[in-house]
N, C-alpha and C. Protein backbone atom coordinates (compact mmCIF):
# COMPACT_ATOMS: atom_id res chain seq x y z
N UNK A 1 74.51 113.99 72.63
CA UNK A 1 75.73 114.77 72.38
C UNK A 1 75.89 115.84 73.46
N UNK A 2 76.80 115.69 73.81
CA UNK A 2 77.27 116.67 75.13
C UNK A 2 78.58 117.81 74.35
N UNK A 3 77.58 118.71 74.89
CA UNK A 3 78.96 119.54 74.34
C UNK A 3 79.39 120.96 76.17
N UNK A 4 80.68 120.14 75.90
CA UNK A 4 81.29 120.47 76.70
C UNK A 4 82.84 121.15 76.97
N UNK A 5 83.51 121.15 78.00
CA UNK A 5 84.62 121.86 77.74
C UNK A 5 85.85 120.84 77.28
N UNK A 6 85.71 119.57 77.50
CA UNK A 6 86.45 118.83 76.61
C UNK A 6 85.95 118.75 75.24
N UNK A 7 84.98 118.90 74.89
CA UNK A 7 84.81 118.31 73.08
C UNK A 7 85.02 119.83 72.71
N UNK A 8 85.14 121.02 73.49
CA UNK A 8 85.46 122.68 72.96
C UNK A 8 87.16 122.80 73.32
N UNK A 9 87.87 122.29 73.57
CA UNK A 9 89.14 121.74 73.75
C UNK A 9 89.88 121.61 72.34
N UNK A 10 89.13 120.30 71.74
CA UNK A 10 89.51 119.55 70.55
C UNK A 10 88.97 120.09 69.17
N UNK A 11 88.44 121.32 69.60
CA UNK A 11 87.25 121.37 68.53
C UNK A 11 87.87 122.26 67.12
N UNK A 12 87.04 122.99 66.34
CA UNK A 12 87.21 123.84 65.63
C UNK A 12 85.74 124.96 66.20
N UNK A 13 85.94 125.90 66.70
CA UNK A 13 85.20 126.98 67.21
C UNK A 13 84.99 127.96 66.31
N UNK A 14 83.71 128.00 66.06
CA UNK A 14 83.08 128.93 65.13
C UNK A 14 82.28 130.37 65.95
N UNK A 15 82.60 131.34 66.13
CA UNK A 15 81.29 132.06 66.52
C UNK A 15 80.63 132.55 65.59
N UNK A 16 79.05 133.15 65.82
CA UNK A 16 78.54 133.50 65.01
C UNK A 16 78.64 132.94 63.33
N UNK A 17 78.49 131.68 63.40
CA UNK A 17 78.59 131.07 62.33
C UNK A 17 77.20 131.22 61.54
N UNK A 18 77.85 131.12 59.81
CA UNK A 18 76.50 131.71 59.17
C UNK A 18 76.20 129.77 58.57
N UNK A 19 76.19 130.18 56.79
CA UNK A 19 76.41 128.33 56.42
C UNK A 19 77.42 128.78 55.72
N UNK A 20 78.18 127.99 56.13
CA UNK A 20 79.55 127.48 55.57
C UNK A 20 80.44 126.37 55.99
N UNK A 21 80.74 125.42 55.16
CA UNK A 21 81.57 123.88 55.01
C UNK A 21 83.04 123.59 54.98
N UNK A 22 83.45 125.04 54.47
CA UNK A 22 84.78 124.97 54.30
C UNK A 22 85.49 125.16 55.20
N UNK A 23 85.26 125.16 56.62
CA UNK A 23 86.25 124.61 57.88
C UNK A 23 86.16 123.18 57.81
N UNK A 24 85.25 122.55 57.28
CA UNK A 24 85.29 120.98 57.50
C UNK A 24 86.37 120.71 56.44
N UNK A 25 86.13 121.11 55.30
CA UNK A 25 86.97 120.80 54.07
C UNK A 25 88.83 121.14 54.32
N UNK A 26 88.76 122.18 55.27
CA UNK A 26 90.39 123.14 54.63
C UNK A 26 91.01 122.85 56.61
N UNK A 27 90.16 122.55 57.15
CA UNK A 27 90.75 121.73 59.25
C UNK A 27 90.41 120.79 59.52
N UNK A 28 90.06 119.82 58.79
CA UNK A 28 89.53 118.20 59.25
C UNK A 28 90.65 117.33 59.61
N UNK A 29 92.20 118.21 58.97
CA UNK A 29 93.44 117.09 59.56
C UNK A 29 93.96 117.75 60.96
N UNK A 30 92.56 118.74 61.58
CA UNK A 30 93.21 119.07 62.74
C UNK A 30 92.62 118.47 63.92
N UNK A 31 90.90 119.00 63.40
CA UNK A 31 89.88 119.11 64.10
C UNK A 31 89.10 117.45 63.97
N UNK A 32 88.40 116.88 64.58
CA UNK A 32 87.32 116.09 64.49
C UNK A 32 86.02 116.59 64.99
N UNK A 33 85.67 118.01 65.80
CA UNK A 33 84.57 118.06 65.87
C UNK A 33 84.41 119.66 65.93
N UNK A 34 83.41 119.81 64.83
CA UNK A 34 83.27 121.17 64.83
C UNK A 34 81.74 122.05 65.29
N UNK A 35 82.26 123.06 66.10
CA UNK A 35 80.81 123.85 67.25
C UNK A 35 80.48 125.04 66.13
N UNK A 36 79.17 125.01 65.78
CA UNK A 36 78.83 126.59 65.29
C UNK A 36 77.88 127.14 66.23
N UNK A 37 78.19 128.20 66.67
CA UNK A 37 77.29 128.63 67.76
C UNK A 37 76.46 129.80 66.78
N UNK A 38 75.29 129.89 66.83
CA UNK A 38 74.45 130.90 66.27
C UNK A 38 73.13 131.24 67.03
N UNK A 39 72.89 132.80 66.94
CA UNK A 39 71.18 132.41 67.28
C UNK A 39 70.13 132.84 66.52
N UNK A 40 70.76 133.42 65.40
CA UNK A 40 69.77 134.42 64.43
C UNK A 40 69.44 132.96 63.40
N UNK A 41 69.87 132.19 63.31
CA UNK A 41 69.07 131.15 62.02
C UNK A 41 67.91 130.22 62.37
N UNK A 42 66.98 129.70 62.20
CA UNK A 42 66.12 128.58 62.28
C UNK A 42 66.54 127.69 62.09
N UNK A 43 65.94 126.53 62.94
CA UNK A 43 66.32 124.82 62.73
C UNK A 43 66.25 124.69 60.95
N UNK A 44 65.08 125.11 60.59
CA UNK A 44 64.66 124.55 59.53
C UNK A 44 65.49 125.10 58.33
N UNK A 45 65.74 126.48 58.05
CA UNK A 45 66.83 126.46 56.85
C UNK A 45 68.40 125.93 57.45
N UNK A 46 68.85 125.85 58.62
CA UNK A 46 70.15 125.37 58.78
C UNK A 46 69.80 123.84 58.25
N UNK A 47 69.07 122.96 58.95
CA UNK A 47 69.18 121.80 58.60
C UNK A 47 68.88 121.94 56.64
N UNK A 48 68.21 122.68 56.08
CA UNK A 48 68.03 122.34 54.69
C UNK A 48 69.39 122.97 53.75
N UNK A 49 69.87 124.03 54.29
CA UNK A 49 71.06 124.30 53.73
C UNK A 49 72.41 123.23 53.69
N UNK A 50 72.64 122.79 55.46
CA UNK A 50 73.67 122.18 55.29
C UNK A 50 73.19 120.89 55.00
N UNK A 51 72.43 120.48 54.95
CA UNK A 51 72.00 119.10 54.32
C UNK A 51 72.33 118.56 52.59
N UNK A 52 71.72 119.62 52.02
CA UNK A 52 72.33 120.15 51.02
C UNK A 52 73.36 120.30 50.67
N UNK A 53 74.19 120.88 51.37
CA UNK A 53 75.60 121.30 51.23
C UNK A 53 76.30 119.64 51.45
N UNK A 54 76.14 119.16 52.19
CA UNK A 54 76.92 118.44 52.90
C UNK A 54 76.85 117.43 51.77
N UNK A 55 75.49 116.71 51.13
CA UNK A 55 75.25 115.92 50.19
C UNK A 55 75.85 116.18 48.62
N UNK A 56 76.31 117.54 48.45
CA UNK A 56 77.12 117.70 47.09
C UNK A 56 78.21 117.77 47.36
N UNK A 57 78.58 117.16 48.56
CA UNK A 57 80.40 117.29 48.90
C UNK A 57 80.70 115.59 48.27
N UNK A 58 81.52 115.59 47.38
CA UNK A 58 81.87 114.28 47.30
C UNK A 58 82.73 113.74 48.24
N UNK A 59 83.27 114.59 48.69
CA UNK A 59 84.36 113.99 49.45
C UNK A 59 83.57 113.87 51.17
N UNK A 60 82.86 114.23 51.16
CA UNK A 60 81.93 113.86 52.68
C UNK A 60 80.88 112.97 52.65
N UNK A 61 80.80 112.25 53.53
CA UNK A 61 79.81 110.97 53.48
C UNK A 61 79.13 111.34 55.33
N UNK A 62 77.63 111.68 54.99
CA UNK A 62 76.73 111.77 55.91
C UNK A 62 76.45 110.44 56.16
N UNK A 63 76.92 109.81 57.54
CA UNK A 63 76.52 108.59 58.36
C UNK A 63 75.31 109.05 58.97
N UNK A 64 75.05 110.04 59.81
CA UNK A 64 73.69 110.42 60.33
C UNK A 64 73.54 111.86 61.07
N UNK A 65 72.23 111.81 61.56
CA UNK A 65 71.94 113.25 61.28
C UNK A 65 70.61 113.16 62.61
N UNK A 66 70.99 113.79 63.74
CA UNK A 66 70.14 113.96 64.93
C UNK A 66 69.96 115.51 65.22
N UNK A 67 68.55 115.77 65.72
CA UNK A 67 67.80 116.77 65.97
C UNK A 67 67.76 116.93 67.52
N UNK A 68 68.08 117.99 68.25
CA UNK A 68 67.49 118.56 69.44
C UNK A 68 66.60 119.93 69.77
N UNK A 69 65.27 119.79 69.67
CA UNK A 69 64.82 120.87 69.64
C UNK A 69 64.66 121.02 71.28
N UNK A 70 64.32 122.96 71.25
CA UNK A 70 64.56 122.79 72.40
C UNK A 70 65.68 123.12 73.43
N UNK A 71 67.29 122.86 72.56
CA UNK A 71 68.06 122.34 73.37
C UNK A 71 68.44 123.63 74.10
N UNK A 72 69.11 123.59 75.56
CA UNK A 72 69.16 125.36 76.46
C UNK A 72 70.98 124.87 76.68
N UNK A 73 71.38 125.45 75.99
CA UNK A 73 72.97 125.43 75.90
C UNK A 73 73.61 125.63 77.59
N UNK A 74 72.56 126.94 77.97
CA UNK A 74 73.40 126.99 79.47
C UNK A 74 72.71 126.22 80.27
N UNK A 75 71.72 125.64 80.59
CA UNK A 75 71.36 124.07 81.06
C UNK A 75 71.85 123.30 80.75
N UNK A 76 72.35 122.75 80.05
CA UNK A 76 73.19 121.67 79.91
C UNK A 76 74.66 122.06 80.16
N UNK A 77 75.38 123.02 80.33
CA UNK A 77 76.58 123.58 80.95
C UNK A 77 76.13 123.44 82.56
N UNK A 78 75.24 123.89 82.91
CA UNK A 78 74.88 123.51 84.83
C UNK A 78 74.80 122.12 84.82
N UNK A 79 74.07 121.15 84.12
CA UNK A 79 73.90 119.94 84.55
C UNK A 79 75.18 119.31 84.83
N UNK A 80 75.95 119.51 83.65
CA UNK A 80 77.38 119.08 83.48
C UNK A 80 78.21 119.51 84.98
N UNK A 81 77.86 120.67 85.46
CA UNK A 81 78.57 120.30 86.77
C UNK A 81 79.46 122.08 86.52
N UNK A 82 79.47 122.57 84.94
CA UNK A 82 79.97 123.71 84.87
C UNK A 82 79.61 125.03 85.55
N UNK A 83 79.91 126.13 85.87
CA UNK A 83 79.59 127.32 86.56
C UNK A 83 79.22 128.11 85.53
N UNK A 84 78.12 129.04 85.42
CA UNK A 84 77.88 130.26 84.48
C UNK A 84 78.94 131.23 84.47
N UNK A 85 79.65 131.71 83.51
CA UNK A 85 80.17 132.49 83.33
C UNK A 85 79.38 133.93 82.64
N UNK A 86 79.26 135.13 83.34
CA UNK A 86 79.21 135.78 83.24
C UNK A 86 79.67 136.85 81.93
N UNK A 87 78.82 136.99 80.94
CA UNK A 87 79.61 137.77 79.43
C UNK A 87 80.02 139.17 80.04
N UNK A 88 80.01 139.87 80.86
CA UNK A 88 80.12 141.14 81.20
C UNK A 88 81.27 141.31 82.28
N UNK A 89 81.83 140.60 82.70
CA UNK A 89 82.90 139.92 83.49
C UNK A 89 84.27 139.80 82.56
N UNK A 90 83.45 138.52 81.55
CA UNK A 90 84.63 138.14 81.43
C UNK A 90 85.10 138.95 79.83
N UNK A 91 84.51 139.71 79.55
CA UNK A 91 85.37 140.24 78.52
C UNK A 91 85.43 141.87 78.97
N UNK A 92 85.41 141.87 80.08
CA UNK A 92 85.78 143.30 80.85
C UNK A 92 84.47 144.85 79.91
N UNK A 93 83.45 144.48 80.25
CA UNK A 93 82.49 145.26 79.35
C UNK A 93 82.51 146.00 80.43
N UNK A 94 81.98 147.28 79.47
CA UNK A 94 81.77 148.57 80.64
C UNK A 94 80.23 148.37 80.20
N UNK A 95 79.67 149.46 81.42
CA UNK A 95 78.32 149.22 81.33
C UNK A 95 77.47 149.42 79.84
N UNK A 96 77.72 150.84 78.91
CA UNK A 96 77.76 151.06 77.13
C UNK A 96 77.73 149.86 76.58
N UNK A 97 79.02 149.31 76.53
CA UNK A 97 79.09 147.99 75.81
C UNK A 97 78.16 147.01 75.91
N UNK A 98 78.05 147.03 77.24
CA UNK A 98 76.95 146.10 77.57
C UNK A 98 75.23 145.57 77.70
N UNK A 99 75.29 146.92 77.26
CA UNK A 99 73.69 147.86 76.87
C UNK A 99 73.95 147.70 75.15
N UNK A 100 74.85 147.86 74.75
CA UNK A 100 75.03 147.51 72.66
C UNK A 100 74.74 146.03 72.56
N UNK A 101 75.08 145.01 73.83
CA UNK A 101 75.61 143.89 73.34
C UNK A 101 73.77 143.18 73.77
N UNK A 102 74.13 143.97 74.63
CA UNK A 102 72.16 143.10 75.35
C UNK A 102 71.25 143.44 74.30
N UNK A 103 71.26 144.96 73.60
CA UNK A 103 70.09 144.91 72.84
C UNK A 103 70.49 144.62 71.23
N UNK A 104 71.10 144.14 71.12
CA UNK A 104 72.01 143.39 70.33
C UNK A 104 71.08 141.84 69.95
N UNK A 105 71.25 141.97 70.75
CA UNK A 105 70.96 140.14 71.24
C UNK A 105 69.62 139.63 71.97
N UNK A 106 69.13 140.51 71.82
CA UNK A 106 67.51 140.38 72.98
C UNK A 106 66.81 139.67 72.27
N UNK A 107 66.76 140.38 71.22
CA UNK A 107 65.36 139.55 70.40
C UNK A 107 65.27 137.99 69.73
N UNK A 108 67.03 137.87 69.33
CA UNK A 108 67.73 136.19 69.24
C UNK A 108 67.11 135.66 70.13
N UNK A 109 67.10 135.85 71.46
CA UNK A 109 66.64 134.87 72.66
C UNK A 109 65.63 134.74 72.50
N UNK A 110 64.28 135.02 72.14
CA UNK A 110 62.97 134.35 72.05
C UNK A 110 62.96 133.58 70.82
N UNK A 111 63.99 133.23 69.71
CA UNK A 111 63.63 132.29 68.91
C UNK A 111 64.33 130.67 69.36
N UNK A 112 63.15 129.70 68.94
CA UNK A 112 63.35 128.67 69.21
C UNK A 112 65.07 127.94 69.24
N UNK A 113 65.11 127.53 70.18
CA UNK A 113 66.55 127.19 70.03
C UNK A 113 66.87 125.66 70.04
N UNK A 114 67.73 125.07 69.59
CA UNK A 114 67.99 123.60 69.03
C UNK A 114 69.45 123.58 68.86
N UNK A 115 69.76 122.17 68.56
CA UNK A 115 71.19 121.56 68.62
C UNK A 115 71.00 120.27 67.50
N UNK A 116 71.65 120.57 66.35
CA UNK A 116 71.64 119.59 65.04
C UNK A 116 73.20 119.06 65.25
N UNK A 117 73.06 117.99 65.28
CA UNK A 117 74.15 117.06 65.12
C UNK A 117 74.43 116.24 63.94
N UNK A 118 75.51 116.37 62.99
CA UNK A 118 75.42 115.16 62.07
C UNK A 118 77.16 114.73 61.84
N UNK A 119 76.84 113.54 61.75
CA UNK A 119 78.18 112.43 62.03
C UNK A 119 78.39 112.26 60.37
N UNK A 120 79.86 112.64 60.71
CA UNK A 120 80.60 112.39 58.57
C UNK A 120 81.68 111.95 58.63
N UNK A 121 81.69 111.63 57.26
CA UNK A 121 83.19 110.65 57.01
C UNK A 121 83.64 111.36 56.03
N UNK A 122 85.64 111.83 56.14
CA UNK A 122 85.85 112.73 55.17
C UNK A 122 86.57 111.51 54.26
N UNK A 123 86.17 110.97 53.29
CA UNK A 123 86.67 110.23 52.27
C UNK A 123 87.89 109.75 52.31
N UNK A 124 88.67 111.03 52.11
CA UNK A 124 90.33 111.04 51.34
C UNK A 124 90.70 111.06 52.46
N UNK A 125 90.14 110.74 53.84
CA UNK A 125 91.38 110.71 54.55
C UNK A 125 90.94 110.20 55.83
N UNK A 126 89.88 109.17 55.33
CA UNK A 126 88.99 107.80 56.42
C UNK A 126 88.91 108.76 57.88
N UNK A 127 88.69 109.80 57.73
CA UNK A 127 88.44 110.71 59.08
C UNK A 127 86.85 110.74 59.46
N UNK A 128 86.40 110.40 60.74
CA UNK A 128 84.91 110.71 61.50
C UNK A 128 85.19 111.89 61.59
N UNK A 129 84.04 112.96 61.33
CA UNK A 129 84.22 114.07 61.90
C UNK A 129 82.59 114.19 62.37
N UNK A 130 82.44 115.39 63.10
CA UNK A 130 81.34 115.39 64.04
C UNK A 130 80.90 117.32 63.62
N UNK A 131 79.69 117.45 63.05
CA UNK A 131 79.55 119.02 63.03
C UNK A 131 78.12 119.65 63.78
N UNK A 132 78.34 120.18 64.75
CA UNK A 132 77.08 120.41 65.89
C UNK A 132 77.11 122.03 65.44
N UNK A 133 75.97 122.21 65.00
CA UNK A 133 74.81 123.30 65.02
C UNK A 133 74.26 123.87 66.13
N UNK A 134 74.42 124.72 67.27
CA UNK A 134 72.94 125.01 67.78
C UNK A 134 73.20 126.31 68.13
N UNK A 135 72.49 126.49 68.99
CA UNK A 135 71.66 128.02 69.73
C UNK A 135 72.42 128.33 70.89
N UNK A 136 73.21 129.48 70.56
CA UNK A 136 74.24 129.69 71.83
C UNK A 136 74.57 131.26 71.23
N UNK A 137 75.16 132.48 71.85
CA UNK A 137 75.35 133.55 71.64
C UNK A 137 77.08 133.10 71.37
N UNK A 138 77.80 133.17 70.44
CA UNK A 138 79.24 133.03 70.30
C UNK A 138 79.77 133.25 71.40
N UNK A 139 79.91 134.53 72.04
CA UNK A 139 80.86 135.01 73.42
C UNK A 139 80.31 134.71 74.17
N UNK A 140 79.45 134.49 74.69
CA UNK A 140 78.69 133.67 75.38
C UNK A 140 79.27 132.02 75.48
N UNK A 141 79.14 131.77 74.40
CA UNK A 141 79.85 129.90 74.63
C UNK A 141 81.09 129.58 74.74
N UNK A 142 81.61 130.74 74.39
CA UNK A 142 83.12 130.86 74.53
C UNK A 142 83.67 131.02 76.16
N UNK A 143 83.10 132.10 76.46
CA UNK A 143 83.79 132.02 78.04
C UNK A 143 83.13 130.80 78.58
N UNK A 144 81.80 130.30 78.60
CA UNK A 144 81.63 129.29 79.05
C UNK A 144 81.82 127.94 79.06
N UNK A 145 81.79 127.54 77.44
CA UNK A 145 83.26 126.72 77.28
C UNK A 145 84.33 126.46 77.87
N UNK A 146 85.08 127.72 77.67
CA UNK A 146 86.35 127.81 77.69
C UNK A 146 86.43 127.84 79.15
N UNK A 147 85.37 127.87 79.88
CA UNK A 147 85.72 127.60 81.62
C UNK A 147 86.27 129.35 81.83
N UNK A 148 86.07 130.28 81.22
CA UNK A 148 86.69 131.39 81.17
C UNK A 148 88.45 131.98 80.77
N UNK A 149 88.09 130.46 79.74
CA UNK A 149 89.61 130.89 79.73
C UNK A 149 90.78 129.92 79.92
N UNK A 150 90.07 129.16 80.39
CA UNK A 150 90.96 128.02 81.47
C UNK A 150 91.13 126.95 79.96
N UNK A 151 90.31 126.66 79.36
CA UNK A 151 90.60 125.96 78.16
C UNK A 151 90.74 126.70 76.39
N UNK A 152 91.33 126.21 75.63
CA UNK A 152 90.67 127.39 74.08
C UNK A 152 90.73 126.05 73.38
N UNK A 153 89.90 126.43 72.03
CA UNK A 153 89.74 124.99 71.33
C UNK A 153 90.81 125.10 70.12
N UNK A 154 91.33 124.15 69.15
CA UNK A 154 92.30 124.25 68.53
C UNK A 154 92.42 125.43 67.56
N UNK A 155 90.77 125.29 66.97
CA UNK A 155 91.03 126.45 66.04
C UNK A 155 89.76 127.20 66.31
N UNK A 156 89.69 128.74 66.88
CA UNK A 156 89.00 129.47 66.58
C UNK A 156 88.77 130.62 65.24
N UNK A 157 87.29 130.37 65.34
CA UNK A 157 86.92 131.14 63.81
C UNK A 157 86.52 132.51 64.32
N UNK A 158 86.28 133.67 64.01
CA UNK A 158 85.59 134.98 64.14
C UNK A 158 85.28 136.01 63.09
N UNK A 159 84.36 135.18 61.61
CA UNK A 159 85.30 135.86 60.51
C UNK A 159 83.35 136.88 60.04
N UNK A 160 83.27 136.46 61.19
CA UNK A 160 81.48 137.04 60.84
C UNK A 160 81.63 138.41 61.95
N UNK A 161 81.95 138.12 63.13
CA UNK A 161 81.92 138.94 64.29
C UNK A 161 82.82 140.62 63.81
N UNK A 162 83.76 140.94 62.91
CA UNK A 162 83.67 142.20 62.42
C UNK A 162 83.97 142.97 63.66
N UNK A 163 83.23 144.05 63.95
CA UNK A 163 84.67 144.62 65.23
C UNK A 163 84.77 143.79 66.82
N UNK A 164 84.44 142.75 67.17
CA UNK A 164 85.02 141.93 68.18
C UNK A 164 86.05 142.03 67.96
N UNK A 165 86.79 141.56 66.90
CA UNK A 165 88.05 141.17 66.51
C UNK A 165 89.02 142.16 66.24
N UNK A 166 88.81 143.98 66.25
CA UNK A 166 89.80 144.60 66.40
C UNK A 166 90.49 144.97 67.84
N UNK A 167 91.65 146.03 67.43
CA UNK A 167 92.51 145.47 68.33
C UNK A 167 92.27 146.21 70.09
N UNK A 168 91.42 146.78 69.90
CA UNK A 168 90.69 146.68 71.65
C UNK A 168 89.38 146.01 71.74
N UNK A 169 89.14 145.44 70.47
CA UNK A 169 88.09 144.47 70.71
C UNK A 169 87.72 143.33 71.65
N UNK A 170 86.21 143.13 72.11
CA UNK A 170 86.17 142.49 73.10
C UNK A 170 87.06 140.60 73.10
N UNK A 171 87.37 140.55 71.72
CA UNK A 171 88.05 139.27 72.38
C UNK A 171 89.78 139.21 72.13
N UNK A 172 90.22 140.23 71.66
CA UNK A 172 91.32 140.75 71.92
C UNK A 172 91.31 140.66 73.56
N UNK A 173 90.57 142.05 73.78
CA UNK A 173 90.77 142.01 75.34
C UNK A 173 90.63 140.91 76.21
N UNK A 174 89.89 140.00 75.77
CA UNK A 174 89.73 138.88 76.64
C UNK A 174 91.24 137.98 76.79
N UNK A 175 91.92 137.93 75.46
CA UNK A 175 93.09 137.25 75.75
C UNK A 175 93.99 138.30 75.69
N UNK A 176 93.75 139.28 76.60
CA UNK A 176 95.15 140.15 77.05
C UNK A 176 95.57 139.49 78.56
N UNK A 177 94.52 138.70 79.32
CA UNK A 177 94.94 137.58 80.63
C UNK A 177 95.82 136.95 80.07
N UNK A 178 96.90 136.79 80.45
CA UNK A 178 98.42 136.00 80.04
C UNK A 178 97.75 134.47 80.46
N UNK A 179 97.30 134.36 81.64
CA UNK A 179 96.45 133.31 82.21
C UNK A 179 95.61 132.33 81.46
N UNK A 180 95.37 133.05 80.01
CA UNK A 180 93.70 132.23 79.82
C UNK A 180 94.53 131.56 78.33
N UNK A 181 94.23 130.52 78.01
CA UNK A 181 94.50 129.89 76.97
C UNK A 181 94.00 130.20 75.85
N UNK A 182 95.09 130.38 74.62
CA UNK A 182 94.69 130.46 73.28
C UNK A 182 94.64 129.32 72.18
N UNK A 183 93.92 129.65 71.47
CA UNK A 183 94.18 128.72 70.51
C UNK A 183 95.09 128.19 69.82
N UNK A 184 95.52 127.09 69.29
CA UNK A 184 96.57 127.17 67.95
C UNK A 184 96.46 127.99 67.09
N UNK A 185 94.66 127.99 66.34
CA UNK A 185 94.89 128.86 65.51
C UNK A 185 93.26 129.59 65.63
N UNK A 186 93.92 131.22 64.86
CA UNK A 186 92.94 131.95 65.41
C UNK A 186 92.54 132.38 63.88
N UNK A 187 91.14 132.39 63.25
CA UNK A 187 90.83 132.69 62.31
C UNK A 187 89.98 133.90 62.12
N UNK A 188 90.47 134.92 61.81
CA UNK A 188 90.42 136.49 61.74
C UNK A 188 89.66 137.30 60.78
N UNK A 189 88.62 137.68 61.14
CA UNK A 189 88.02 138.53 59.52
C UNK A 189 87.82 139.86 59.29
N UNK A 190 88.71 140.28 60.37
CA UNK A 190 89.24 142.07 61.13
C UNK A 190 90.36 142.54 59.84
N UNK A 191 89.86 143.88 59.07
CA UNK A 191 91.24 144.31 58.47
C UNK A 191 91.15 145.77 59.16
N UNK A 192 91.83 146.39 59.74
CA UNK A 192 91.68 147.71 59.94
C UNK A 192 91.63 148.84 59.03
N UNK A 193 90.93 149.78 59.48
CA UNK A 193 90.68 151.07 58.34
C UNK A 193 91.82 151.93 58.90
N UNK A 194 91.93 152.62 58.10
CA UNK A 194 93.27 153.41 57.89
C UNK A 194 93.46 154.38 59.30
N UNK A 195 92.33 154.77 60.00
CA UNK A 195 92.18 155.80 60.48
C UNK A 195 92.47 155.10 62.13
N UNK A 196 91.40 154.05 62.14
CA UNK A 196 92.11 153.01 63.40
C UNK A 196 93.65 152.84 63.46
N UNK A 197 93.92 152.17 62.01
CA UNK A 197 95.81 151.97 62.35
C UNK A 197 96.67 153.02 62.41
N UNK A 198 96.11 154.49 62.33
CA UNK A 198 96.78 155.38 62.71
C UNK A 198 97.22 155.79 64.13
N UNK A 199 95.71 155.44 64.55
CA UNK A 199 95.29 155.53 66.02
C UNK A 199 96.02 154.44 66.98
N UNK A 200 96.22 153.19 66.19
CA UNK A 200 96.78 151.80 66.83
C UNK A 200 98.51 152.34 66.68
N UNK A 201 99.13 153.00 65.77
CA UNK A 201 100.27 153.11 65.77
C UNK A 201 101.01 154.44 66.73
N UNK A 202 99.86 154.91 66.98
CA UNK A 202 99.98 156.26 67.72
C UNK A 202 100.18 155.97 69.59
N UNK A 203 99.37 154.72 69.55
CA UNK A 203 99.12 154.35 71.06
C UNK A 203 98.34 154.30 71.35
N UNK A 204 97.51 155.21 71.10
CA UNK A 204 95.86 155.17 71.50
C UNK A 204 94.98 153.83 71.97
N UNK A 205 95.15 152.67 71.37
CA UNK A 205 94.50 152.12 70.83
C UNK A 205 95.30 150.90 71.36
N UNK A 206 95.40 149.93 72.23
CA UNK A 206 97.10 149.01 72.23
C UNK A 206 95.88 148.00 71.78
N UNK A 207 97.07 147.16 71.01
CA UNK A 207 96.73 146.06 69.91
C UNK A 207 96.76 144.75 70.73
């Protein structure tokens, strides 16, 4: 399984995905293949959760189920022929941000990292769908995916990520480039506090 900037094209884009099924259930008449990028979970409860999960879905039928341990998300983006994209670049981080986001994220990188693949059939509506698991930092797979921009996948999720998603948030800002492609649809888990939308209505703050 290659995951690349065509199958992140077509996809349903999750960042920071925790376990949850119900993008397969409520975008399967959009999507056929869905990316969860995570790095805080283990092979071993993802595969036992959604295994689980997936087996009390009546309406989903597990054809099969492949393991990559191991797998180095941005090695296989170089092999492919792709360029590293830079996280500090491309979502315009100042140096602060970028010191929150590194030690943020430091200690994710020494746990084992892997790529679970499993192939399903959604019943009611004779659809293959495809749901890949692995080890990737969300904004991270996103600009690199996305070629920086140059591609977005049909439906992006962000409903874990919390202030990314407000409105000078880093992926706000990323699609303030008129240039870089958005999604169809963008799935949001940002409500603002009163004191921000004061600030957002004032100017302070452009949305």
């Amino acid at each position: 399984m290659q995951i690349n900037s065509k199958v992140f094209s077509d996809s349903f884009f999750y960042i920071g995905s925790g376990f949850d099924i119900q993008p397969l259930l409520r975008f399967s008449n959009l999507c056929d293949t869905f990316l969860y990028a995570n790095l805080y979970l283990n092979q071993s409860e993802v595969e036992s959760w959604y295994d689980e999960a997936l087996e009390n879905q009546n309406d989903i039928e597990v054809i099969s189920k492949k393991t990559f341990p191991d797998y180095d998300a941005r090695k296989t983006l170089e092999q492919q022929g792709g360029k590293y994209t830079d996280v500090m670049s491309a979502y315009h981080m100042g140096h602060f941000e970028f010191m929150n986001y590194f030690m943020t994220f430091k200690d994710a990188k020494r746990q084992n990292s892997y790529l679970i693949v499993w192939k399903l059939r959604r019943k009611s509506s004779n659809r293959n769908l495809t749901l890949c698991f692995f080890t990737w930092e969300g904004l991270e797979a996103y600009a690199n995916l996305s070629q920086n921009g140059t591609y977005a996948p049909r439906v992006l999720c962000t409903i874990e990520t919390g202030i990314l998603e407000s409105p000078n948030g880093l992926i706000n800002r990323f699609f303030l480039d008129e240039n870089r492609a958005q999604p169809v649809i963008w799935i949001r888990g940002f409500e603002p506090t009163f004191n921000s939308f004061v600030r957002c209505m004032n100017g302070l703050i452009q949305p």
